[in-house]
Protein backbone atom coordinates (compact mmCIF):
# COMPACT_ATOMS: atom_id res chain seq x y z
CA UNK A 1 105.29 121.09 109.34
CA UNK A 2 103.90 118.54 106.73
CA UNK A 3 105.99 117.76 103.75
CA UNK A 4 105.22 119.87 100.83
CA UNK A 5 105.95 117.07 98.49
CA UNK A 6 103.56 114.36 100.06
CA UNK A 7 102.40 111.83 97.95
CA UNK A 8 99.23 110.53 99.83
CA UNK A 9 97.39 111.57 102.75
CA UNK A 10 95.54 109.29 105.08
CA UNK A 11 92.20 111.16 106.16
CA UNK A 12 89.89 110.41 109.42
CA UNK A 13 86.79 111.77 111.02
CA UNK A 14 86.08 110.90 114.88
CA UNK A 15 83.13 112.79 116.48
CA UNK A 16 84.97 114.99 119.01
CA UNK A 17 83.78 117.50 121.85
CA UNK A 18 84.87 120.88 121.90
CA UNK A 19 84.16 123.52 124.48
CA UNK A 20 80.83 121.02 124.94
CA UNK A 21 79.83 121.23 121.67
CA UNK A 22 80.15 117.89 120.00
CA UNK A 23 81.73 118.02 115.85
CA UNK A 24 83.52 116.09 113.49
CA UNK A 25 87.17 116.72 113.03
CA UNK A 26 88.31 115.58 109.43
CA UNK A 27 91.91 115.59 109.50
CA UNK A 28 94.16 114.90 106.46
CA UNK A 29 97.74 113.45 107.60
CA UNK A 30 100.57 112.47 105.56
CA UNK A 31 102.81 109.07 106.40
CA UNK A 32 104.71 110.16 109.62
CA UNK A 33 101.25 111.12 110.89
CA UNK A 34 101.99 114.78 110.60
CA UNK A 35 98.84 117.52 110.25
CA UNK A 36 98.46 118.45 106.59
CA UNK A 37 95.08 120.42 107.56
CA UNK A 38 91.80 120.21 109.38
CA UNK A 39 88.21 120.91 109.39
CA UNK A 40 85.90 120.90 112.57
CA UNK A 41 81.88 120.63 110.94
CA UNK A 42 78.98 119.86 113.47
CA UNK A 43 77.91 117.50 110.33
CA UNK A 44 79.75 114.37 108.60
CA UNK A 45 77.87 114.51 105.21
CA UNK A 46 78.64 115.38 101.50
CA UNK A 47 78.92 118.83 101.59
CA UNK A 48 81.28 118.93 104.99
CA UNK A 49 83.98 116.27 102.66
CA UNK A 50 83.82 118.72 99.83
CA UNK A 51 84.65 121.89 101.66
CA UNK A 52 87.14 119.82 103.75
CA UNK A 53 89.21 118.39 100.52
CA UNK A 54 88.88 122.29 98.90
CA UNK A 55 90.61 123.71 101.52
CA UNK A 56 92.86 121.11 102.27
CA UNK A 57 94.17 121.01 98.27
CA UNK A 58 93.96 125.15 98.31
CA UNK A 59 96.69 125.14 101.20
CA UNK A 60 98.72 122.52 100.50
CA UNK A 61 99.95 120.61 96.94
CA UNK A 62 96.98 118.13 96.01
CA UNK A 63 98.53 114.50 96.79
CA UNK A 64 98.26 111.74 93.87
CA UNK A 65 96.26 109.27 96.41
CA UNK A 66 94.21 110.21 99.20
């Protein structure tokens, strides 16, 4: 489980398949590489980031860097 008290995240998007279907995974991780959260979109634009950093900040304690 990700530390509650991380400081920064390091975030990444590969194109990934799933069940054949190919999406973008952005994935926020903290130092030790550790999950913080996820998002699978079948786009990598604007809109995808945005709902990706809501929900990651709504489940976990917003870092001070990203």
């Amino acid at each position: 489980m990700p530390d509650p008290q991380a400081r920064s995240w390091r975030v990444d998007e590969p194109y990934i398949r799933v069940k054949g279907q190919w999406s973008y995974l952005y994935r926020a991780v903290d130092k030790q590489g550790r999950t913080i959260d996820f998002l699978l979109s079948e786009k990598r634009d604007t809109a995808a980031a945005k709902r990706f950093f809501i929900k990651a900040i709504q489940n976990n304690e917003a870092p001070a860097k990203i």
